[in-house]
Every structure is written in C-alpha cells, then in structure tokens.
C-alpha atoms as a PDB file:
ATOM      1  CA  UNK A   1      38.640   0.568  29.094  1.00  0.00           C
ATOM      2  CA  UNK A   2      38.269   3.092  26.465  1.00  0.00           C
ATOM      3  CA  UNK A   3      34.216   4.817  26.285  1.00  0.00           C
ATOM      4  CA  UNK A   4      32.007   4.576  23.473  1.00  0.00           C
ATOM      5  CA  UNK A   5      32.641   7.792  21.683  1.00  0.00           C
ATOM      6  CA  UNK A   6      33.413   9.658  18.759  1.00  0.00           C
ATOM      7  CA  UNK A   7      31.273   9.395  15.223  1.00  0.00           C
ATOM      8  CA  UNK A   8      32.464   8.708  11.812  1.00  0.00           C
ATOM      9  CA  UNK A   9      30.104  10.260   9.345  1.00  0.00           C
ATOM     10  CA  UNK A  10      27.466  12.805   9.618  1.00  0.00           C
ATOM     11  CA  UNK A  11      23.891  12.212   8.685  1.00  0.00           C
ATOM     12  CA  UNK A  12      22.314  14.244   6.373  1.00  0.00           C
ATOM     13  CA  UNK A  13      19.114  16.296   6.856  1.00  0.00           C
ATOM     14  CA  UNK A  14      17.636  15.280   3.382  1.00  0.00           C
ATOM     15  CA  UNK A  15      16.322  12.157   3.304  1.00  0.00           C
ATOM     16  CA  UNK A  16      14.257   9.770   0.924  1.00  0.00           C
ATOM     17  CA  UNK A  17      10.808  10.672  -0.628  1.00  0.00           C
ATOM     18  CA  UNK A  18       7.868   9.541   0.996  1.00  0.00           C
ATOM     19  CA  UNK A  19       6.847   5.450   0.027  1.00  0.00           C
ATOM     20  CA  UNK A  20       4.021   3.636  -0.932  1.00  0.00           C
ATOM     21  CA  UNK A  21       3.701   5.280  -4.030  1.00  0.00           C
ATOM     22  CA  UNK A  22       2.863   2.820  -7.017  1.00  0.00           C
ATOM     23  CA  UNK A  23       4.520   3.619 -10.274  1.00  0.00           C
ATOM     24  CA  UNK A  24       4.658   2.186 -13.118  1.00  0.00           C
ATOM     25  CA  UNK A  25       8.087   1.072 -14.277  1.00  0.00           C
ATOM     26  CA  UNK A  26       8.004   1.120 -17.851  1.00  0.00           C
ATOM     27  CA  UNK A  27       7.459   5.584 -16.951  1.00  0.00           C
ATOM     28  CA  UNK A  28       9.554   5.809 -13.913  1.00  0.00           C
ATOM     29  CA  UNK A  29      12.993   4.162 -15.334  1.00  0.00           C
ATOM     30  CA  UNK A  30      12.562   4.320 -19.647  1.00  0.00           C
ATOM     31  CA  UNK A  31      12.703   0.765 -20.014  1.00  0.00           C
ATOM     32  CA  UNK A  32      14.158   0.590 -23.915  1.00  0.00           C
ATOM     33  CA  UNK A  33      17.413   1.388 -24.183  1.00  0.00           C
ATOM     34  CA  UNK A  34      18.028   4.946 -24.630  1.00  0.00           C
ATOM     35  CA  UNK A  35      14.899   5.753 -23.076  1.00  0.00           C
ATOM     36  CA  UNK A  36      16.628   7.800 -20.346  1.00  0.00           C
ATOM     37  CA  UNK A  37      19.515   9.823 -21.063  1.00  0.00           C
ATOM     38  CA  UNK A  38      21.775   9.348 -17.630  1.00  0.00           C
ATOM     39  CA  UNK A  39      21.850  12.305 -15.012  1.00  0.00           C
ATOM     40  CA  UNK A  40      24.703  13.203 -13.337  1.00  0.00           C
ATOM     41  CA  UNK A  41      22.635  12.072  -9.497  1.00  0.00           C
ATOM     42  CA  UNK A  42      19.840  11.925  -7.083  1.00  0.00           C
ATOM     43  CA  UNK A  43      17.598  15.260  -6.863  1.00  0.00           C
ATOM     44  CA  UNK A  44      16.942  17.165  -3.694  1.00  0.00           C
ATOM     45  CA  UNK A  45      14.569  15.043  -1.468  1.00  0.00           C
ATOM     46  CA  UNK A  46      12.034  16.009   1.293  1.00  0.00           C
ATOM     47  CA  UNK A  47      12.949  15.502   4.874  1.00  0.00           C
ATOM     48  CA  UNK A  48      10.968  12.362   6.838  1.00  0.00           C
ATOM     49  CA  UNK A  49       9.706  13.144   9.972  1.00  0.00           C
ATOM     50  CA  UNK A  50      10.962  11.018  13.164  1.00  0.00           C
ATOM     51  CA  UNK A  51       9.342   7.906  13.841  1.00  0.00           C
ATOM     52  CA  UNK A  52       7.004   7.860  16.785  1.00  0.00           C
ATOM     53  CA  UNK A  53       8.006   4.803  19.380  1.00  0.00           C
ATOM     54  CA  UNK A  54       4.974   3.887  21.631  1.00  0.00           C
ATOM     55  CA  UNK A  55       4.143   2.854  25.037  1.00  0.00           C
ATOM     56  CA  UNK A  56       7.253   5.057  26.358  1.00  0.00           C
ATOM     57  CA  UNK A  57       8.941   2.900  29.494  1.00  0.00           C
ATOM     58  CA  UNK A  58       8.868   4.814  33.076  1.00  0.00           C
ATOM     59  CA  UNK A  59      11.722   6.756  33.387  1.00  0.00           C
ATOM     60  CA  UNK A  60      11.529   4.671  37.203  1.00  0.00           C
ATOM     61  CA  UNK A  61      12.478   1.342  35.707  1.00  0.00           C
ATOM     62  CA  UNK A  62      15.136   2.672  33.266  1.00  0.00           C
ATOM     63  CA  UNK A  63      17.145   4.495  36.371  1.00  0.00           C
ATOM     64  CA  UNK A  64      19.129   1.754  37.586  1.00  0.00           C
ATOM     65  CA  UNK A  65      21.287   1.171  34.027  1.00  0.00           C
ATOM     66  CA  UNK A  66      23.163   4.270  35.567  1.00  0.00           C
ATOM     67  CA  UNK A  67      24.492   2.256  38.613  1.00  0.00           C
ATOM     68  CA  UNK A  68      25.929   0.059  35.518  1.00  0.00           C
ATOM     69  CA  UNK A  69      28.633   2.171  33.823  1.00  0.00           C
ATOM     70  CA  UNK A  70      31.488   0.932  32.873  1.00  0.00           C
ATOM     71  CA  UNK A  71      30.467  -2.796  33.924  1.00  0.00           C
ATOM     72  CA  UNK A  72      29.584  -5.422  31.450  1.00  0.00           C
ATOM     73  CA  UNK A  73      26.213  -6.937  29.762  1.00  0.00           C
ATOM     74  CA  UNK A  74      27.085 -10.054  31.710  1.00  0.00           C
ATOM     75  CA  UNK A  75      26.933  -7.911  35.127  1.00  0.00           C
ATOM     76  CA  UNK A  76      23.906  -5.948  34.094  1.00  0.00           C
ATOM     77  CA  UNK A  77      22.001  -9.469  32.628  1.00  0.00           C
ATOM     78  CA  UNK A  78      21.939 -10.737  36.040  1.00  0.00           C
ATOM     79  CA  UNK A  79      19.590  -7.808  36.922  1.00  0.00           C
ATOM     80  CA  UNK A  80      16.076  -9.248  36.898  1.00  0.00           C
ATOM     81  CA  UNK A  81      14.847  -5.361  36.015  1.00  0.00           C
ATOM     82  CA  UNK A  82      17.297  -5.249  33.044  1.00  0.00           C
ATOM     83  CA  UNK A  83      15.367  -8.775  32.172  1.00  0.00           C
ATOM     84  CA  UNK A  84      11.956  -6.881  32.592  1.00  0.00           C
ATOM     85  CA  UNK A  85      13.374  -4.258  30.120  1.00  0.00           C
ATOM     86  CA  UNK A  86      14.327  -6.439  27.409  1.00  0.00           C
ATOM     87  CA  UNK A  87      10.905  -8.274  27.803  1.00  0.00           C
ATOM     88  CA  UNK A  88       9.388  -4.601  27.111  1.00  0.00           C
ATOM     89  CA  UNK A  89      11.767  -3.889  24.356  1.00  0.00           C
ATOM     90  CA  UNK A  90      12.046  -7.426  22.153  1.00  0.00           C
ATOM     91  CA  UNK A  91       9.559  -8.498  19.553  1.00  0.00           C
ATOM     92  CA  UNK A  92       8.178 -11.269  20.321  1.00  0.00           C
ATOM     93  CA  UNK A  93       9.319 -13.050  16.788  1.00  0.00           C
ATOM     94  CA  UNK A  94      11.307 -15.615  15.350  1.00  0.00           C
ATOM     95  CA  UNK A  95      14.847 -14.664  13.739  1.00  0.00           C
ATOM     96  CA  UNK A  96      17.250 -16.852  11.922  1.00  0.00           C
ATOM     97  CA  UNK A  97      20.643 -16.804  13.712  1.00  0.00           C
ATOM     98  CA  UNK A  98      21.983 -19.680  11.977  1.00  0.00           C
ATOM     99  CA  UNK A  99      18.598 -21.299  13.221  1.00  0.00           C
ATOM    100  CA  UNK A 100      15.447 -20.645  14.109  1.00  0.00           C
ATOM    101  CA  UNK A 101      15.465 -18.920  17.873  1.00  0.00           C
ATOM    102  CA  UNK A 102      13.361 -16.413  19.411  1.00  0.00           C
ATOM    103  CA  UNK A 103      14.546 -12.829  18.655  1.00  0.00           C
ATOM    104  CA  UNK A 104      15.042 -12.205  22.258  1.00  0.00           C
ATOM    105  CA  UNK A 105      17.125 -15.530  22.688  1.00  0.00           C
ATOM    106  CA  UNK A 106      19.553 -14.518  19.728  1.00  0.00           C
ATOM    107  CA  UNK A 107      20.016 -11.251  21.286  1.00  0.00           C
ATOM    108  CA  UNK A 108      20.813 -13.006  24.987  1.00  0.00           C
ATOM    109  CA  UNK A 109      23.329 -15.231  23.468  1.00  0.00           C
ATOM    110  CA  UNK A 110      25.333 -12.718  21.439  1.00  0.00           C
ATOM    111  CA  UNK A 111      25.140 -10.592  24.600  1.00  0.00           C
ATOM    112  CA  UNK A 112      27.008 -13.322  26.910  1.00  0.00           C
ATOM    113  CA  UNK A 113      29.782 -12.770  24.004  1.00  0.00           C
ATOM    114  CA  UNK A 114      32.899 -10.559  24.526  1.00  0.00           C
ATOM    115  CA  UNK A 115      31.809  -7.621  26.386  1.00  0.00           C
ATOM    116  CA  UNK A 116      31.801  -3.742  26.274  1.00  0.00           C
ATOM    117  CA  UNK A 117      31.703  -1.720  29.147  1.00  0.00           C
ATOM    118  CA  UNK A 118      28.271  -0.412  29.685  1.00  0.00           C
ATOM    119  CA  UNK A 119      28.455   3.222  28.073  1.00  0.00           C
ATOM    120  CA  UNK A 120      26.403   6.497  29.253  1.00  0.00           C
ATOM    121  CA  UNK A 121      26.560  10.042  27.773  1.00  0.00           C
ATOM    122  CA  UNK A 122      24.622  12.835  28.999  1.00  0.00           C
ATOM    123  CA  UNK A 123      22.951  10.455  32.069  1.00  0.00           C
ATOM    124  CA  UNK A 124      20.531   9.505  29.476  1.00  0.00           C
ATOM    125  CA  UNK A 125      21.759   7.232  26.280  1.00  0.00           C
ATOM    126  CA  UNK A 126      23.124   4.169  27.287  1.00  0.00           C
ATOM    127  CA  UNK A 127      24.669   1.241  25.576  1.00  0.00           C
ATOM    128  CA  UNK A 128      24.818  -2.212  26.618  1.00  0.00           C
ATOM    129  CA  UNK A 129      27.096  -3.946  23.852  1.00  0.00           C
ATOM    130  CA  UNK A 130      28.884  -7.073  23.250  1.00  0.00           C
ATOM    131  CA  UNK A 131      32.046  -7.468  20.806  1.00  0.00           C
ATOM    132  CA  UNK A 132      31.125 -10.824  19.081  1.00  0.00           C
ATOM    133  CA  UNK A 133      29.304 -13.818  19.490  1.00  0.00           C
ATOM    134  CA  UNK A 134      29.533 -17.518  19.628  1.00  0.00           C
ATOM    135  CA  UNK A 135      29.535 -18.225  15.521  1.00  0.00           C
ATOM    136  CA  UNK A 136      28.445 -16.217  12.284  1.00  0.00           C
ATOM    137  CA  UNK A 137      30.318 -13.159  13.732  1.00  0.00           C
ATOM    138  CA  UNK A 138      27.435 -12.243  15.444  1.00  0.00           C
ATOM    139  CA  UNK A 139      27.271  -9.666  17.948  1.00  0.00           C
ATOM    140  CA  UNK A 140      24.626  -7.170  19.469  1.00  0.00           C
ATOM    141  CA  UNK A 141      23.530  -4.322  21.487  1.00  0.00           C
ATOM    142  CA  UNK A 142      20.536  -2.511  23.589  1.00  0.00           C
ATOM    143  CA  UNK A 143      19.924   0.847  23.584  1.00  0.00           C
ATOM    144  CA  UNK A 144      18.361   2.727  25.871  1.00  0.00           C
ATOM    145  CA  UNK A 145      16.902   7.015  26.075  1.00  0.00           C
ATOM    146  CA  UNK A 146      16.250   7.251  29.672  1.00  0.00           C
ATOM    147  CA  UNK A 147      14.694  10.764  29.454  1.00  0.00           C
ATOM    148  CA  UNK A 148      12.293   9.719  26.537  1.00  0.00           C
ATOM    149  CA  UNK A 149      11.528   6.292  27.875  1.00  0.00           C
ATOM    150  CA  UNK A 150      12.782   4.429  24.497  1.00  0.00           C
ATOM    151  CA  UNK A 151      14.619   0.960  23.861  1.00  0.00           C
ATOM    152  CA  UNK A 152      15.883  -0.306  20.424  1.00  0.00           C
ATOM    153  CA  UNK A 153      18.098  -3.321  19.889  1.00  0.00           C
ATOM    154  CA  UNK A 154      20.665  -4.264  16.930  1.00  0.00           C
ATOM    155  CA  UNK A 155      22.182  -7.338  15.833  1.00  0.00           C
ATOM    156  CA  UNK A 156      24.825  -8.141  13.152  1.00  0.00           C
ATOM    157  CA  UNK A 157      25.835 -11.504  11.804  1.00  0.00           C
ATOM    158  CA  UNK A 158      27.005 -12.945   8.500  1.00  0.00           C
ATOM    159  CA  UNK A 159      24.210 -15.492   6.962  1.00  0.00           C
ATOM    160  CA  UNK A 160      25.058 -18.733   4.800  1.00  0.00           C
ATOM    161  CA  UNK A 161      22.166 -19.564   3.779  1.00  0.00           C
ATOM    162  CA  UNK A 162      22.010 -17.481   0.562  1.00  0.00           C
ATOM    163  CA  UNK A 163      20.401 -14.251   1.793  1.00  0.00           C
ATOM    164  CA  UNK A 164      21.685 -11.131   1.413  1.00  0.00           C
ATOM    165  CA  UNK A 165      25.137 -10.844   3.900  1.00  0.00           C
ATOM    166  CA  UNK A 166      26.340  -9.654   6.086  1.00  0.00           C
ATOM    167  CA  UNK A 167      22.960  -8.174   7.783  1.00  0.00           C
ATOM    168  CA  UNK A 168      22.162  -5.219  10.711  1.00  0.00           C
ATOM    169  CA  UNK A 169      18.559  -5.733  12.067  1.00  0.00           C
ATOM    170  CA  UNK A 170      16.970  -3.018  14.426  1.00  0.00           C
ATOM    171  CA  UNK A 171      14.067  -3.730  16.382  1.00  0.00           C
ATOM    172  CA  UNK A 172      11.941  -2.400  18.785  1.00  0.00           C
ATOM    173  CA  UNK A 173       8.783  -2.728  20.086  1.00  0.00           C
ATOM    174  CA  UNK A 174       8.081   0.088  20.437  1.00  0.00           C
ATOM    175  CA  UNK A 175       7.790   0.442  16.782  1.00  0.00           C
ATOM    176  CA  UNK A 176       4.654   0.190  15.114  1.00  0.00           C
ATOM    177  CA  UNK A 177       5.472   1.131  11.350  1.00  0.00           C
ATOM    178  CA  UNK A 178       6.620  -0.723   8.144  1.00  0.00           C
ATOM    179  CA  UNK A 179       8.491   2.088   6.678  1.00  0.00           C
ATOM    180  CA  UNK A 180      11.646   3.687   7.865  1.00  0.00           C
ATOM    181  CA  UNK A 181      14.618   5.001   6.856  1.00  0.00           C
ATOM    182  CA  UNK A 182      18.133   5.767   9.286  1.00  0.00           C
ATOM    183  CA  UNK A 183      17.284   9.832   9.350  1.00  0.00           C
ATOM    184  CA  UNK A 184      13.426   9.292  11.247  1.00  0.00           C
ATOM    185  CA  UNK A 185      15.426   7.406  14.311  1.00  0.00           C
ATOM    186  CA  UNK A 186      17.028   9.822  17.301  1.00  0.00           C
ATOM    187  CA  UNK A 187      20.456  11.181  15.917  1.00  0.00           C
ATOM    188  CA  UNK A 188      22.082   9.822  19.008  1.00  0.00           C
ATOM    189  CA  UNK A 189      20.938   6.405  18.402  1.00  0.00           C
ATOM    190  CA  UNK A 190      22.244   6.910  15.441  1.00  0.00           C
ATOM    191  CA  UNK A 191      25.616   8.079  16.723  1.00  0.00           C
ATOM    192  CA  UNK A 192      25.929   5.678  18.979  1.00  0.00           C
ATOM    193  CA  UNK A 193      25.192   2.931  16.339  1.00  0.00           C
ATOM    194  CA  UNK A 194      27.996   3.698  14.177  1.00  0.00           C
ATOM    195  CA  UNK A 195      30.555   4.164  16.538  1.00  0.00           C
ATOM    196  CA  UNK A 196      29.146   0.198  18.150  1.00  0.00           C
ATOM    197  CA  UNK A 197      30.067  -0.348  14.166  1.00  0.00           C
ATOM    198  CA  UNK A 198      33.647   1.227  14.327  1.00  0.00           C
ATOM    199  CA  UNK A 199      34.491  -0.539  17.528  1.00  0.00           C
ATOM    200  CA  UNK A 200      33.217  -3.754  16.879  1.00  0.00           C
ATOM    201  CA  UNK A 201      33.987  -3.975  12.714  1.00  0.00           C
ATOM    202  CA  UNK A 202      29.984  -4.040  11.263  1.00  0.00           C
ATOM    203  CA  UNK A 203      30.608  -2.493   7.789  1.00  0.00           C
ATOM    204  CA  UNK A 204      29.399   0.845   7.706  1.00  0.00           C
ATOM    205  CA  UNK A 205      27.237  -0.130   4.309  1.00  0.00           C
ATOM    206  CA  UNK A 206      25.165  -3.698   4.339  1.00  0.00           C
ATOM    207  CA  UNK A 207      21.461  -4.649   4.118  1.00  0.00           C
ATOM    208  CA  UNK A 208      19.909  -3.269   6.557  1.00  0.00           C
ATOM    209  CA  UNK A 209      16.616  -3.974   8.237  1.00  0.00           C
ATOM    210  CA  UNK A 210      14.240  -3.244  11.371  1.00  0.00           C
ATOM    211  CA  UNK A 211      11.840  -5.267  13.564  1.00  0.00           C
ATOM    212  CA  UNK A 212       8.782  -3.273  14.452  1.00  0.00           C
ATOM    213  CA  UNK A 213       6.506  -4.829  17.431  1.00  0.00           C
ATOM    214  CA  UNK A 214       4.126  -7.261  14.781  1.00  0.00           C
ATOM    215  CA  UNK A 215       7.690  -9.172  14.560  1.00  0.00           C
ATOM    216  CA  UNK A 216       7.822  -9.034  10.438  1.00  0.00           C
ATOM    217  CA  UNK A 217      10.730  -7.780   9.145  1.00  0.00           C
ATOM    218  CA  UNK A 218      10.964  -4.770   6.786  1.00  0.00           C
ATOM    219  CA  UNK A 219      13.883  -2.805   4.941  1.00  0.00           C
ATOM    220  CA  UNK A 220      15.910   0.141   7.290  1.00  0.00           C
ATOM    221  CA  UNK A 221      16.447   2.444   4.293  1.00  0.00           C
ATOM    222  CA  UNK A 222      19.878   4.187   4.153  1.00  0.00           C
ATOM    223  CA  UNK A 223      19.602   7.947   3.656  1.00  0.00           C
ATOM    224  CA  UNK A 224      22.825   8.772   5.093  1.00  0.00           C
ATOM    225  CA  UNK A 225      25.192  11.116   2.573  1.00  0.00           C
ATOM    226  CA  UNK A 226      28.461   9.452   3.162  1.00  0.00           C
ATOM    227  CA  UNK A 227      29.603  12.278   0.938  1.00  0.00           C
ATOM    228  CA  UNK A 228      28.500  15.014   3.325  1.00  0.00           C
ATOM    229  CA  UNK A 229      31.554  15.849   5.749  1.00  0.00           C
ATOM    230  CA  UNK A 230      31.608  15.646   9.355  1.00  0.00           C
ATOM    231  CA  UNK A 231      31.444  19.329  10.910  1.00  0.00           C
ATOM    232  CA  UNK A 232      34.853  20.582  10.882  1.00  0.00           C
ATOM    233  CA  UNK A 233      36.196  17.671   9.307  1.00  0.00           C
ATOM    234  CA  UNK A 234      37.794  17.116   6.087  1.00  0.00           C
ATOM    235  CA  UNK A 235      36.025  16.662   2.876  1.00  0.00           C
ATOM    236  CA  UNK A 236      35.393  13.391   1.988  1.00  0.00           C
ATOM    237  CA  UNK A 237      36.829  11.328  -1.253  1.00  0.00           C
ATOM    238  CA  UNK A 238      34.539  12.067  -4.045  1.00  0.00           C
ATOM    239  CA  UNK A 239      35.239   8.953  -5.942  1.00  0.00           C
ATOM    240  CA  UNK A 240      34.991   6.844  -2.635  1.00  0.00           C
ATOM    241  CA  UNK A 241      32.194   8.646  -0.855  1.00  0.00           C
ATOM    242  CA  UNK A 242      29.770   8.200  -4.231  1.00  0.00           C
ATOM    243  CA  UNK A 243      31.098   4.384  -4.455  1.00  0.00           C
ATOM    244  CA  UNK A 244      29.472   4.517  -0.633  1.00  0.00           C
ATOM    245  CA  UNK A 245      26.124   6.063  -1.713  1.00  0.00           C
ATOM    246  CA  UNK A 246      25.785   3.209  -4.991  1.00  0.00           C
ATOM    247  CA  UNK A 247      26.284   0.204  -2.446  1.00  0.00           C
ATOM    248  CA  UNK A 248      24.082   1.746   0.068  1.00  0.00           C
ATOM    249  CA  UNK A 249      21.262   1.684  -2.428  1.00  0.00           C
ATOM    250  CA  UNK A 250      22.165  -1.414  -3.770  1.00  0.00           C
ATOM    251  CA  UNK A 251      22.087  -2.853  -0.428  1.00  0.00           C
ATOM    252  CA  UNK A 252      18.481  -1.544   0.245  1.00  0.00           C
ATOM    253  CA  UNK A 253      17.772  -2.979  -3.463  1.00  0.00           C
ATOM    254  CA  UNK A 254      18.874  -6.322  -2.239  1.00  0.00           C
ATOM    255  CA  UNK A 255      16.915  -6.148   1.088  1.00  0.00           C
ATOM    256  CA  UNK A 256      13.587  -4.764  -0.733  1.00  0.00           C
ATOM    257  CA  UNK A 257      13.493  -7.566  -2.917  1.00  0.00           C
ATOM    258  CA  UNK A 258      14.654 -10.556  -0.469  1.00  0.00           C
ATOM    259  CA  UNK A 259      11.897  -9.432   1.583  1.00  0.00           C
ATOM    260  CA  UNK A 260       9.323  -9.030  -0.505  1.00  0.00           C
ATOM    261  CA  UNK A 261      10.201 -12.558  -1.893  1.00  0.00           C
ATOM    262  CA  UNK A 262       9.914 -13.979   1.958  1.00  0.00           C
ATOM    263  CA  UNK A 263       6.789 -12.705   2.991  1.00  0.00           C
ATOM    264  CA  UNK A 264       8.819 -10.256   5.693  1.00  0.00           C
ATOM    265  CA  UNK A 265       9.273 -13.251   8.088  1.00  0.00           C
ATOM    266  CA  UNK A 266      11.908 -12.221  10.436  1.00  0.00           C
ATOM    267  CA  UNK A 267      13.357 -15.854  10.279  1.00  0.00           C
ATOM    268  CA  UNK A 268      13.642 -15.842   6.214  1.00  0.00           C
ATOM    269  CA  UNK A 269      16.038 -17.521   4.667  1.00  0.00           C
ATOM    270  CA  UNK A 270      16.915 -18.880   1.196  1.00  0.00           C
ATOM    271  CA  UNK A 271      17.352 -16.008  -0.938  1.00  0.00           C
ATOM    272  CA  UNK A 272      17.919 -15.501  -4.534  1.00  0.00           C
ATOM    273  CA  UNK A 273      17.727 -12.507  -7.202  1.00  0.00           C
ATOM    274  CA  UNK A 274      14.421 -13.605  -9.546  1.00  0.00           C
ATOM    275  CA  UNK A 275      14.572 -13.412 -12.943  1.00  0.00           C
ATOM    276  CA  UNK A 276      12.610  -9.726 -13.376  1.00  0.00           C
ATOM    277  CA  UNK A 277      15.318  -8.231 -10.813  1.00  0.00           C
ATOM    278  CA  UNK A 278      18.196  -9.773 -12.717  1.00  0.00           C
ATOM    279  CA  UNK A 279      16.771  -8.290 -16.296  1.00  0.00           C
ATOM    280  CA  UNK A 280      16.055  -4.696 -14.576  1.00  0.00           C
ATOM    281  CA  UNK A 281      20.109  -4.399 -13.659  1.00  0.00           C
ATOM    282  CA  UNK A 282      20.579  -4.839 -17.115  1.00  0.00           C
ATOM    283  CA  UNK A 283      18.746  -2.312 -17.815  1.00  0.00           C
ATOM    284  CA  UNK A 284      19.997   0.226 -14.893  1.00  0.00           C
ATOM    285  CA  UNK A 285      23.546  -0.878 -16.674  1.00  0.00           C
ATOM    286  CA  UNK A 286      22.532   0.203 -19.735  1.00  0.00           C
ATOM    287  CA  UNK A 287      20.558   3.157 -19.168  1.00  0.00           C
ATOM    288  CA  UNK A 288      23.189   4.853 -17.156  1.00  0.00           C
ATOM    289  CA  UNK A 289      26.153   3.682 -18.286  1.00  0.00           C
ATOM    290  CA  UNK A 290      29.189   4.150 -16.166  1.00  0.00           C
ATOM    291  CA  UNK A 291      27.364   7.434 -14.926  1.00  0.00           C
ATOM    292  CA  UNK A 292      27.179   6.053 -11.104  1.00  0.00           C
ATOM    293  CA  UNK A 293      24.892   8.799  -9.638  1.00  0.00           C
ATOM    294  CA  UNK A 294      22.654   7.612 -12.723  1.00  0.00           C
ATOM    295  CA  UNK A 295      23.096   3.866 -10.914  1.00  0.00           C
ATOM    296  CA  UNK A 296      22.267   5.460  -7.516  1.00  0.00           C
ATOM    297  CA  UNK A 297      19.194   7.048  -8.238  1.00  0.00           C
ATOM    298  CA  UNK A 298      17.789   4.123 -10.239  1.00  0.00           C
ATOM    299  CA  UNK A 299      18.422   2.157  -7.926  1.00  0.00           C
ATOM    300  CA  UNK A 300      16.900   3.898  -4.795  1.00  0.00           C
ATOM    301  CA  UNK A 301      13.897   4.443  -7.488  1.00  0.00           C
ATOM    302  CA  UNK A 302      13.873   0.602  -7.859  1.00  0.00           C
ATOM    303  CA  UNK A 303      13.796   0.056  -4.369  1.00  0.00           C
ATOM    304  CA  UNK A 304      10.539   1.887  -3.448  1.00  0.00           C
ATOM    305  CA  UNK A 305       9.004   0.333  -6.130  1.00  0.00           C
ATOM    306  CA  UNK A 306       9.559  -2.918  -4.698  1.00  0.00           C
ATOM    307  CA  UNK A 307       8.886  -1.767  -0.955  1.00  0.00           C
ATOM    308  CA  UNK A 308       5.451   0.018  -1.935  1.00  0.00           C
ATOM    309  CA  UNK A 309       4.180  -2.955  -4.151  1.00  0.00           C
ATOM    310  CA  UNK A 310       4.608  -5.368  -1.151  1.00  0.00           C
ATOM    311  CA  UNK A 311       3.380  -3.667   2.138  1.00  0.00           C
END
C-alpha cells in the first residue's frame, strides 16, 4: 500500500484581509457602469494569524493511533479509545448527507467505506481516511496532531438538493470561531488535506466550509495562490492557475451567500442564488469586463460583504 505523501500546491503566506467589516456596496464595487475602471488583480493582503483550537486532548489518549499504521479505519473503529476521540473531536450537530444524520454518524458511515491505510509522518500527524462512501460520493477523514493535542475532521460529498456542489466541510470542536480561512489552520493539516484530495479525487477548488464546536456551519475561505509554485517546482500555467484563483472565489461567493440564506444550519439544504446576488454578477461582468483578476477581486470583495453582514 502506497503512504499518504507528497503535496500538490503550495500555500501562500498572504492571506485575506481581516472580516467583519461593513461596507457599503454602492463605494466598495462602483455600482453604475463605468464606475470602476478594471484592475489588472487582487492587492497585497495582510497575513491571518492561526486559529487557536481549545481544550487540547492528552497527548496519553492520542498515543495508541501509532500502534495503527498502515491498518485501516475499520481496524482502528473497533478501538473503544479511538471512539472516545471522535466523541471529543465531532460537533455535536446535524449535517445533511443526503438526510438528516448526526455529524458524527455521517462521518462513521463514510469511514466503514473503502479504506486507506492509517498514515503517520513525523510520529505525530496521523490520518485515518476512507476512499468513498456508500452514495453521493461521499468519503471522509480524521486528523489527528499528537504533539499539540488537536483533532479536525473532513467530509466530501456531492449534494442534489440544489445547494452549492460538490462540498468539503471541516469541523472540529475544538474550534470556537466563525471566521476562517485555509492559511490560519496547521500547514500540515493542510498538506495532508490535499494530498487525501489527490488520492481520493475531491476537486482541489469547491465550496468549502467548517464546523466549529456550536455545530453552525460557516464559509472555509480559500486563500491559497494556486499561482504560487511549489518550492523547486515548475512555474505554474498563468492562464490556468488565475482560472483557479476566479473559481476559488466564486466558490466562497457561492458558500457566503447559501449560508447566509440558511441561517448557517449545518443540515441546510435548498439553495438558490436570490435576486440581489444574480443582479450584482451583472454588474462584476460589466465592471470588469473580461479582465479576470478584476472578477477575482470583486468577487472575494463580495464575499466578505456577505460573510460580515450575517455573523
């Protein structure tokens, strides 16, 4: 069995601007048409500083996952301290995985899937994984920092019930914020998440959200630059690293506004683009032209509009 390893893209140290700031969008985008003479793409913007995860687990009952490498979630779920740790770890919530479950029983049952082997680098990060689950392409994963005592989950599936698809929730609760953005998480969870994508095939760009421990359900900004090369790897495709960036924030754009039509319930379903959100892409289209940075910073610009108007 081949190990988790290897990363695709590199993160960059820039991330979004802090949110919650209201503005007005009539002075933030030029609403009339020719208001706002397109710019070429997003400005520089201040780091974020890492999220803080609470109530850090004893390093004592994260230990054993090490006599676990290389086996499977099914081995390791039959461990009544690995069922302690996702007790400790899961929001207590309800999530919509094609119905209404518990968040912790739609993890379970994408877990009993088609396994990974149990993956640990350093004797610290681990990664309990399955490759798919039993409908909606659903699949999952745990994630554990033994040294720093944290646990974060993930699970993909494709929704048909009109929200925005396919969809990558986080959670954790050991989260207590409603903001966050890809860059304040640890950089190995981060590597490790997007090699789980590579292996499994979650798109590397969808709506993305996390689950923080009062079990609503908020938007998990991209800031990745999937223009920014690995180190000592090849430049990326201009053309197809900036098409990257656009559907990244359009994908946040989509989240933002799904949420804040749902109330953040982590079991929301039913979503459509309102009337307002469908009249300000004309204008984005208009304003900017075919000038996609233009598109890309509008649209991130969009999205914490949305996000700060509705915490």
């Amino acid at each position: 069995m081949t190990p988790i390893r290897a990363f695709p893209f590199k993160f960059k140290k820039a991330s979004i601007v802090a949110i919650g700031v209201l503005l007005s969008l009539s002075s933030l985008f030029g609403l009339r048409a020719g208001a706002q003479k397109p710019q070429a793409g997003p400005g520089p913007l201040p780091p974020l500083a890492p999220v803080a995860f609470q109530n850090p687990i004893p390093a004592d009952k994260l230990s054993f996952l090490n006599d676990y490498a290389g086996r499977t979630a099914a081995n390791l779920k039959k461990d009544k301290r690995f069922r302690q740790l996702m007790k400790m770890a899961v929001p207590r919530t309800e999530y919509h995985y094609g119905r209404d479950m518990p968040l912790d029983e739609a993890i379970d049952t994408v877990l009993d899937g088609p396994p990974l082997p149990v993956d640990i680098r350093d004797g610290r990060y681990v990664m309990v994984a399955s490759h798919g689950g039993p409908y909606l392409r659903g699949k999952g994963f745990m994630w554990f920092d033994i040294r720093e005592g944290i646990a974060l989950g993930g699970f993909f599936f494709r929704p048909t019930n009109g929200e925005p698809t396919p969809t990558l929730t986080i959670f954790s609760r050991q989260l207590k914020v409603d903001t966050l953005a890809m860059s304040q998480l640890p950089p190995e969870f981060a590597e490790d998440l997007a090699q789980w994508a590579s292996v499994t095939g979650v798109p590397a760009v969808s709506p993305r959200y996390f689950i923080p421990d009062n079990g609503k359900k908020y938007v998990l900004l991209h800031d990745e630059d999937y223009c920014a090369a690995p180190q000592g790897g090849p430049a990326a495709d201009p053309d197809a690293c900036e098409q990257m960036n656009f559907a990244a924030a359009a994908a946040d754009l989509n989240a933002a506004d799904f949420m804040a039509q749902t109330g953040h319930l982590a079991n929301a379903t039913a979503w459509m683009l309102n009337p307002e959100q469908v009249a300000w892409i004309g204008v984005r289209d208009r304003t900017c032209g075919g000038v996609l940075g233009c598109r890309i910073r509008m649209t991130r610009e969009r999205t914490r509009v949305i996000i700060g108007q509705h915490l």
